[in-house]
C-alpha atoms as a PDB file:
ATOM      1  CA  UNK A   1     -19.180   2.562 -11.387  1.00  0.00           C
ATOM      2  CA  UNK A   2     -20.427   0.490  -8.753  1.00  0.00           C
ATOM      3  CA  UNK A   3     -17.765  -1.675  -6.931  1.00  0.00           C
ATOM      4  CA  UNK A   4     -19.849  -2.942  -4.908  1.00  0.00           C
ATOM      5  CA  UNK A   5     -22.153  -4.877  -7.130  1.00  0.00           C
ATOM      6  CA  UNK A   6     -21.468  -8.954  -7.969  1.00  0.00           C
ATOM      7  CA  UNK A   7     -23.472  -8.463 -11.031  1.00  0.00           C
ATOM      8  CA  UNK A   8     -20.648  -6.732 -13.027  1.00  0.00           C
ATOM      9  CA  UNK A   9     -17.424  -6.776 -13.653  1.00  0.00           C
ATOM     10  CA  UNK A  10     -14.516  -4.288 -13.821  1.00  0.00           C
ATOM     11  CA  UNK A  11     -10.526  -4.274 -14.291  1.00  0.00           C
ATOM     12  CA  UNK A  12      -8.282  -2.176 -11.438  1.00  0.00           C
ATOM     13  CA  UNK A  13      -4.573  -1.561 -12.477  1.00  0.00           C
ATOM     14  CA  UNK A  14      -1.936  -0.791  -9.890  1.00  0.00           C
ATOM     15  CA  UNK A  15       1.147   0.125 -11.568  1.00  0.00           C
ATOM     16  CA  UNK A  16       4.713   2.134 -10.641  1.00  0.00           C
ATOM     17  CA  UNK A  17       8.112   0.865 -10.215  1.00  0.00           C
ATOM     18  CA  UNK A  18      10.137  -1.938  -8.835  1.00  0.00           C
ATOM     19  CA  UNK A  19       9.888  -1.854  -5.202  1.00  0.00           C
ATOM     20  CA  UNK A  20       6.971   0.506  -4.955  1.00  0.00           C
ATOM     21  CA  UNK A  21       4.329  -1.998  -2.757  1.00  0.00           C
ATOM     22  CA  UNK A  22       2.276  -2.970  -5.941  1.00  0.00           C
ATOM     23  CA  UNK A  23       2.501  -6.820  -5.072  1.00  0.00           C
ATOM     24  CA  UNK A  24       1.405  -5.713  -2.161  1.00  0.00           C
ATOM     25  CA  UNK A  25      -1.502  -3.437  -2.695  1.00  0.00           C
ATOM     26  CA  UNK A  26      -2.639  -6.408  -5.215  1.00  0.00           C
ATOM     27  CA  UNK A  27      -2.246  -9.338  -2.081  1.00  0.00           C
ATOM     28  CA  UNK A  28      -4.209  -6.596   0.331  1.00  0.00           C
ATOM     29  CA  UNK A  29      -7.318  -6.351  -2.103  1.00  0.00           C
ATOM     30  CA  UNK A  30      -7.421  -9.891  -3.296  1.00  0.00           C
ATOM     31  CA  UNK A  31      -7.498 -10.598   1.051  1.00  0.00           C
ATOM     32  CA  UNK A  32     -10.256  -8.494   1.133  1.00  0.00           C
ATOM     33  CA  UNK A  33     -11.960 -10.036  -1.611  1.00  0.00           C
ATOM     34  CA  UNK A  34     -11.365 -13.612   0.506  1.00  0.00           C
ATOM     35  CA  UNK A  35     -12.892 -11.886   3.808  1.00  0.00           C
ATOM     36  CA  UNK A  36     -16.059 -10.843   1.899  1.00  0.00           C
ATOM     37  CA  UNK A  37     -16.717 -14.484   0.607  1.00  0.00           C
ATOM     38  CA  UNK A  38     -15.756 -14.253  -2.871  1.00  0.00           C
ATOM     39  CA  UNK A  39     -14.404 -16.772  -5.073  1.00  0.00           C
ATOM     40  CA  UNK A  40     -10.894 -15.541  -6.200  1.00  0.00           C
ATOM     41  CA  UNK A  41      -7.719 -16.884  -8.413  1.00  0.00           C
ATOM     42  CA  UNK A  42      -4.565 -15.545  -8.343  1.00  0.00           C
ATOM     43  CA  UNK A  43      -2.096 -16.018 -12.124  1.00  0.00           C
ATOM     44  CA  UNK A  44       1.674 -14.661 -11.911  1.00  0.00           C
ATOM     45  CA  UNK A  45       3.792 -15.569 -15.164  1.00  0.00           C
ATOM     46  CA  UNK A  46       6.022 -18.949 -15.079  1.00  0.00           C
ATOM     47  CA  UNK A  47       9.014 -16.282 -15.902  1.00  0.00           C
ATOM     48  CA  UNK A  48       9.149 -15.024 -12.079  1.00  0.00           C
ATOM     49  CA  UNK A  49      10.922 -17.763 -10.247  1.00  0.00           C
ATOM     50  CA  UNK A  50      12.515 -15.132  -8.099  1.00  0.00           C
ATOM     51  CA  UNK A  51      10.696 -15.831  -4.492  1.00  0.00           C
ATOM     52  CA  UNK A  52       8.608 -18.558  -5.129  1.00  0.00           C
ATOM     53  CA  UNK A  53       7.156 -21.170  -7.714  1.00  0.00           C
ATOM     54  CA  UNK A  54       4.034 -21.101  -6.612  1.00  0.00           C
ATOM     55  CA  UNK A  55       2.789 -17.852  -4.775  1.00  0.00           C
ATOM     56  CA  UNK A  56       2.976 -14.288  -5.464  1.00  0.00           C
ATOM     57  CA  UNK A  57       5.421 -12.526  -2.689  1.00  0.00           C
ATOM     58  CA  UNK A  58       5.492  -8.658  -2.376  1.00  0.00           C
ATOM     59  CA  UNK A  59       9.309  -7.174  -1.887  1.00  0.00           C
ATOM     60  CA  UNK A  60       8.334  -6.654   1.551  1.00  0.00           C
ATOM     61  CA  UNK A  61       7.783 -10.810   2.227  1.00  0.00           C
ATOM     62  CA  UNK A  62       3.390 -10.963   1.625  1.00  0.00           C
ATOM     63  CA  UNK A  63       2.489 -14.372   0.206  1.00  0.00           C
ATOM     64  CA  UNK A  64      -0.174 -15.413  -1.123  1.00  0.00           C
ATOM     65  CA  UNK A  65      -0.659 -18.571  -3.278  1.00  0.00           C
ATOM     66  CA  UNK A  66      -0.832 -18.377  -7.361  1.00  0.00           C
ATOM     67  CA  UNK A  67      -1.219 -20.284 -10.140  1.00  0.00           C
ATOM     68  CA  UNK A  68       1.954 -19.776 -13.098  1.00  0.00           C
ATOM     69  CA  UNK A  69       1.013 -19.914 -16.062  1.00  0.00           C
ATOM     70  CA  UNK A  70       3.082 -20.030 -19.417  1.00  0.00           C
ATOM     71  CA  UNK A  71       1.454 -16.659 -21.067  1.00  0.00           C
ATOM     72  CA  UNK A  72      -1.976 -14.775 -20.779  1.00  0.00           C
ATOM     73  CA  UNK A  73      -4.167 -16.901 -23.101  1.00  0.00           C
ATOM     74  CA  UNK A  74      -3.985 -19.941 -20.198  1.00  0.00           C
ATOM     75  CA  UNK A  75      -5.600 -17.614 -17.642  1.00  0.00           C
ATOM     76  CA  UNK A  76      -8.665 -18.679 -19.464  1.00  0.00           C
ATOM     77  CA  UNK A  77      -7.666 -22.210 -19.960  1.00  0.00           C
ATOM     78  CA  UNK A  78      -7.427 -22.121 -16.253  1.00  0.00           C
ATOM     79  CA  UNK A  79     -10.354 -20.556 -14.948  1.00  0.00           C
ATOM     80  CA  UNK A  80     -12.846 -21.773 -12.936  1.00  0.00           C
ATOM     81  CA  UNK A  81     -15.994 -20.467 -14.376  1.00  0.00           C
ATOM     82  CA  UNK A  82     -17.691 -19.740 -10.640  1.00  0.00           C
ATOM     83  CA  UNK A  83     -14.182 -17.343  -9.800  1.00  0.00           C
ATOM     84  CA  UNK A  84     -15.537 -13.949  -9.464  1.00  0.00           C
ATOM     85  CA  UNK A  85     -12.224 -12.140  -8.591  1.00  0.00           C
ATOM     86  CA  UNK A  86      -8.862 -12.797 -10.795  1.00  0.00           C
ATOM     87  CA  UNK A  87      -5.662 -11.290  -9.365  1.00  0.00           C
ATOM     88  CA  UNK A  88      -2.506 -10.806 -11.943  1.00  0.00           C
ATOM     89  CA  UNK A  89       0.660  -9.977 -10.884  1.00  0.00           C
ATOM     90  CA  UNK A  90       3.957  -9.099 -13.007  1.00  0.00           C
ATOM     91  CA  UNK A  91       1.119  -8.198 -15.917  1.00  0.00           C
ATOM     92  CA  UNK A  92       4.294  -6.669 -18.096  1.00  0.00           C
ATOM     93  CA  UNK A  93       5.466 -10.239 -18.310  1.00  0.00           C
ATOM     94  CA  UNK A  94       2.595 -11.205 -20.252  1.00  0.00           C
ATOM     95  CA  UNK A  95       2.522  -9.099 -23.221  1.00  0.00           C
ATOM     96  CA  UNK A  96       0.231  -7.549 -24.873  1.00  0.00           C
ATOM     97  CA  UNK A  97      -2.591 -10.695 -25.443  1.00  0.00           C
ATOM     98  CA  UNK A  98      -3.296 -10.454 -21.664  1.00  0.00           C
ATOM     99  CA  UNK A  99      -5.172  -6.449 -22.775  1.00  0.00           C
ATOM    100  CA  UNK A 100      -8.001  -9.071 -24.700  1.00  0.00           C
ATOM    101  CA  UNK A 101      -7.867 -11.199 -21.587  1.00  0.00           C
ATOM    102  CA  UNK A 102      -8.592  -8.881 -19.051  1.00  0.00           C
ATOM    103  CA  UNK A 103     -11.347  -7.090 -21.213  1.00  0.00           C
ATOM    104  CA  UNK A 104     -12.952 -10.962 -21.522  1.00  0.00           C
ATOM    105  CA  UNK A 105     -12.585 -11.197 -17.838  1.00  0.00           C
ATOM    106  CA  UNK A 106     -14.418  -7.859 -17.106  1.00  0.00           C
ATOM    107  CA  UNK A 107     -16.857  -8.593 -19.686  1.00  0.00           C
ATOM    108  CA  UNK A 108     -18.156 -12.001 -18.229  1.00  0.00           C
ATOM    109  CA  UNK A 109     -18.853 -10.146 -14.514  1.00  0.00           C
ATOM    110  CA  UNK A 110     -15.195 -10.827 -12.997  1.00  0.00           C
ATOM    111  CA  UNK A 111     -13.351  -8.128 -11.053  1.00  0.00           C
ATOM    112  CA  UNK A 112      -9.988  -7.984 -12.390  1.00  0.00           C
ATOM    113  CA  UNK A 113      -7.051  -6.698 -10.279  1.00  0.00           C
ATOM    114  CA  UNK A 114      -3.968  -6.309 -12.453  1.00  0.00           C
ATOM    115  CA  UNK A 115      -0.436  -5.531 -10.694  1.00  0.00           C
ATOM    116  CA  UNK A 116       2.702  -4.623 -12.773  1.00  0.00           C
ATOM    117  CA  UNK A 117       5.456  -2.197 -14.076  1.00  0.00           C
ATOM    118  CA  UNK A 118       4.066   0.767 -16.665  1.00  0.00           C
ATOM    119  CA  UNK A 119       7.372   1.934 -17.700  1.00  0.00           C
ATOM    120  CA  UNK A 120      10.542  -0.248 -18.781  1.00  0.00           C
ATOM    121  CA  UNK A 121      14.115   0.464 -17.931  1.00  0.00           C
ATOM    122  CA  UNK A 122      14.551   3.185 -20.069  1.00  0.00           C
ATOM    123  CA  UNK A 123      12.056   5.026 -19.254  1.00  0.00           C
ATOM    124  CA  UNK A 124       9.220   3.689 -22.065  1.00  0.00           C
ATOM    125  CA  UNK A 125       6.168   2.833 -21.710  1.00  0.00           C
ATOM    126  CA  UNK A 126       6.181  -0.768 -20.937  1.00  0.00           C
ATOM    127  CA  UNK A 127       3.092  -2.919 -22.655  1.00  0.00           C
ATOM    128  CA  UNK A 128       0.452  -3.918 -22.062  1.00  0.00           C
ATOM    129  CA  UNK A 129       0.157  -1.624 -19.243  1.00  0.00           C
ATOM    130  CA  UNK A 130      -0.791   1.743 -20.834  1.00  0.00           C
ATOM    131  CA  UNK A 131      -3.356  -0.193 -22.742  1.00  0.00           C
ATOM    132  CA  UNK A 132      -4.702  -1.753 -19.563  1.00  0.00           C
ATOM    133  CA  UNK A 133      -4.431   1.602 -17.988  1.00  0.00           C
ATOM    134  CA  UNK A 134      -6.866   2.702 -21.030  1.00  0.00           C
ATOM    135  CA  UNK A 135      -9.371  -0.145 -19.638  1.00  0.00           C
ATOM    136  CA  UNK A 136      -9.978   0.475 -16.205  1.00  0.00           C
ATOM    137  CA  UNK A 137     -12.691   1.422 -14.232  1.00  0.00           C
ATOM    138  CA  UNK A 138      -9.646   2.228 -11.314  1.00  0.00           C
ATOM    139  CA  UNK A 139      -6.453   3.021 -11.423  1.00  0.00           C
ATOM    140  CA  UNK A 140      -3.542   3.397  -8.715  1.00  0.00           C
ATOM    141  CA  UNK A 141       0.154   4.779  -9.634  1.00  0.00           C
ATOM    142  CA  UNK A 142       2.333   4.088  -6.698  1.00  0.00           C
ATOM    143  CA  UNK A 143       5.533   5.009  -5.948  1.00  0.00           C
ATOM    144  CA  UNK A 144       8.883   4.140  -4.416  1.00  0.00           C
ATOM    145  CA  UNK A 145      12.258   5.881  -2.328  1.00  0.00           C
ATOM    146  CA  UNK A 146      14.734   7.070  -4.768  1.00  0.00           C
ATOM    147  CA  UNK A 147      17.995   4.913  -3.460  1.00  0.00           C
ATOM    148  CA  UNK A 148      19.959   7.997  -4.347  1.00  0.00           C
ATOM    149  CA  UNK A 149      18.288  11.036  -2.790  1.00  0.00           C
ATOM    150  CA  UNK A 150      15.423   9.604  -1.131  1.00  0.00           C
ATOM    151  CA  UNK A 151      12.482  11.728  -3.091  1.00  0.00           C
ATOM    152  CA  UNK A 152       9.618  10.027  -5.014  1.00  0.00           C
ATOM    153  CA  UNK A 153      10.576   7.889  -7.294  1.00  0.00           C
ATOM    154  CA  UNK A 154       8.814   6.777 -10.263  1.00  0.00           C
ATOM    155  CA  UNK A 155      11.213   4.777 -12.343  1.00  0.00           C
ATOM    156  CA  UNK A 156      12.867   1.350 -12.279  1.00  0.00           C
ATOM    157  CA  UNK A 157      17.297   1.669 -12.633  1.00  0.00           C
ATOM    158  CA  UNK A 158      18.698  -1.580 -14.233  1.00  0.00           C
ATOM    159  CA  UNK A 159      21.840  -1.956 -12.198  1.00  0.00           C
ATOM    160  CA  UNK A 160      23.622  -4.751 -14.923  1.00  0.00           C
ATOM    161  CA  UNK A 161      23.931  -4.651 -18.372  1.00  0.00           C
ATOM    162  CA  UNK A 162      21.389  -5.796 -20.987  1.00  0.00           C
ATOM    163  CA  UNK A 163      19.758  -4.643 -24.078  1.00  0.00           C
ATOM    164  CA  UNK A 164      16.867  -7.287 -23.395  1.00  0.00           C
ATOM    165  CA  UNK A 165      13.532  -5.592 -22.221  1.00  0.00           C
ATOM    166  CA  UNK A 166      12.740  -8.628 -19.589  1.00  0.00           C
ATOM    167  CA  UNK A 167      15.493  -9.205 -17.210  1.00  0.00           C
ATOM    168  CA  UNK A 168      13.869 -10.789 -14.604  1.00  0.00           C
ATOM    169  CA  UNK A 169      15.706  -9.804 -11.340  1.00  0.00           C
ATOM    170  CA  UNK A 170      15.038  -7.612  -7.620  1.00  0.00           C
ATOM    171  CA  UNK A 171      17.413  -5.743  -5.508  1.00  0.00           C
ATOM    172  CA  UNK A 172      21.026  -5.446  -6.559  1.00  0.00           C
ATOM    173  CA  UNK A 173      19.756  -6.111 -10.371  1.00  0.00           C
ATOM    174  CA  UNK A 174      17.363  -2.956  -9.813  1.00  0.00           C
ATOM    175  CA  UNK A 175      16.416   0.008  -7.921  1.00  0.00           C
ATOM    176  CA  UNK A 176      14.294   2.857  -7.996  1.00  0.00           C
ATOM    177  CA  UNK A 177      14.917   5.841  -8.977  1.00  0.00           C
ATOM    178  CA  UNK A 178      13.470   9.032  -9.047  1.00  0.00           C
ATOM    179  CA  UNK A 179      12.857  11.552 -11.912  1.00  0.00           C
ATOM    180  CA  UNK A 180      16.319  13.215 -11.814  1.00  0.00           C
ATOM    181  CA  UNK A 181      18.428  10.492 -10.547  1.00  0.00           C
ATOM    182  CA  UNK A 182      17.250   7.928 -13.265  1.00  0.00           C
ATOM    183  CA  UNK A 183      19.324   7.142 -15.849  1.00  0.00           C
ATOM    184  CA  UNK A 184      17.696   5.436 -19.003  1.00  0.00           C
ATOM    185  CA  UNK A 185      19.418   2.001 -19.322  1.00  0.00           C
ATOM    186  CA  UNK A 186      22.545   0.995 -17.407  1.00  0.00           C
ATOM    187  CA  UNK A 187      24.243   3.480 -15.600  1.00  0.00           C
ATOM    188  CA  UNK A 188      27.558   5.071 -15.670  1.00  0.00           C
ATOM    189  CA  UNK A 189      30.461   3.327 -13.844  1.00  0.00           C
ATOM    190  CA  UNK A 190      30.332   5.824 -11.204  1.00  0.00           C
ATOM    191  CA  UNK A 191      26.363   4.934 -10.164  1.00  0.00           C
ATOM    192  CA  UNK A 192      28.032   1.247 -10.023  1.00  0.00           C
ATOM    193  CA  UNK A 193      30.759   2.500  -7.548  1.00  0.00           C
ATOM    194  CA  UNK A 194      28.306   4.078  -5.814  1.00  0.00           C
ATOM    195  CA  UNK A 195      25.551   1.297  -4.926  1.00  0.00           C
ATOM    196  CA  UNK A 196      29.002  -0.773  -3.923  1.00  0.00           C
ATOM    197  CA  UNK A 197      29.564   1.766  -1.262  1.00  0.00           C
ATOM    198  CA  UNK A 198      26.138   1.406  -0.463  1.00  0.00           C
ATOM    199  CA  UNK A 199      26.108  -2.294   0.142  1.00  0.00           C
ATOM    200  CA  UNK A 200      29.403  -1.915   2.118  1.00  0.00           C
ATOM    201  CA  UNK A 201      28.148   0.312   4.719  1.00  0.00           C
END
């Protein structure tokens, strides 16, 4: 595939847990996309309120302005046909109509850059990111400190209790986790008396 080329269009996923630089990795891109002169937009989900209303902000304080929109189908209704680069972060927050959208997107000539979690808190798969995953031309897994033991870690630990799939939330609602210190769900009392200790040292 040619990535270099205006004359088609493509979808890149960058997926892994909470805390892993994937807001990041998705505001370092869509800067380079600025710096070579291309017309970009940037859509985050009206659901994250956490940093900002109207920007998309990496864990580690990047900004860069975003439009929120109520679910995937008003990317389109908000697209400026001559946009050749679309940037969406948080894509698990959009469900599974924004898999259609992005393969649109791609279709029409855009460069799509997709940012978001690919598994849930326990553990699952979390849509539409395997599907997206399916899609694209390029894909990057990254991946966070375990809080626990400090290896790799791949998964996102709810820290509060919830059945709901979408608790919107950052640190002290969640942290990662690697394989063998992730527990699926919440966790046991004593994981709660021990990020306590954490926070008082």
């Amino acid at each position: 595939m040619d990535f270099v080329s205006g004359s088609i269009g493509w979808i890149e996923v960058v997926c892994g847990p909470m805390f892993s630089g994937k807001s990041e990795e998705l505001i370092r891109r869509l800067r380079r996309a600025i710096i070579a002169r291309k017309r970009v937009q940037v859509f985050k989900p009206v659901i994250d309120t956490r940093y900002s209303d109207s920007e998309i902000v990496s864990h580690g304080d990047s900004r860069m302005n975003s439009e929120t929109v109520g679910g995937a189908a008003d990317i389109l209704l908000n697209l400026d046909w001559r946009t050749q680069v679309v940037g969406i972060d948080e894509a698990n927050f959009f469900g599974q109509d924004l898999v259609s959208i992005a393969q649109q997107l791609a279709d029409s000539g855009k460069q799509v850059i997709i940012a978001g979690l690919d598994t849930d808190y326990m553990g699952r798969p979390f849509p539409p990111l395997p599907d997206l995953l399916c899609l694209a031309e390029s894909i990057t897994k990254t991946l966070a400190i375990c809080l626990r033991c400090g290896n790799p870690a791949k998964h996102t630990q709810r820290l509060v209790e919830s059945d709901d799939l979408i608790v919107v939330g950052a640190t002290g609602m969640y942290e990662a986790r690697c394989r063998r210190c992730f527990e699926p769900g919440c966790p046991k009392q004593e994981s709660f008396d021990f990020v306590r200790a954490r926070r008082r040292e």
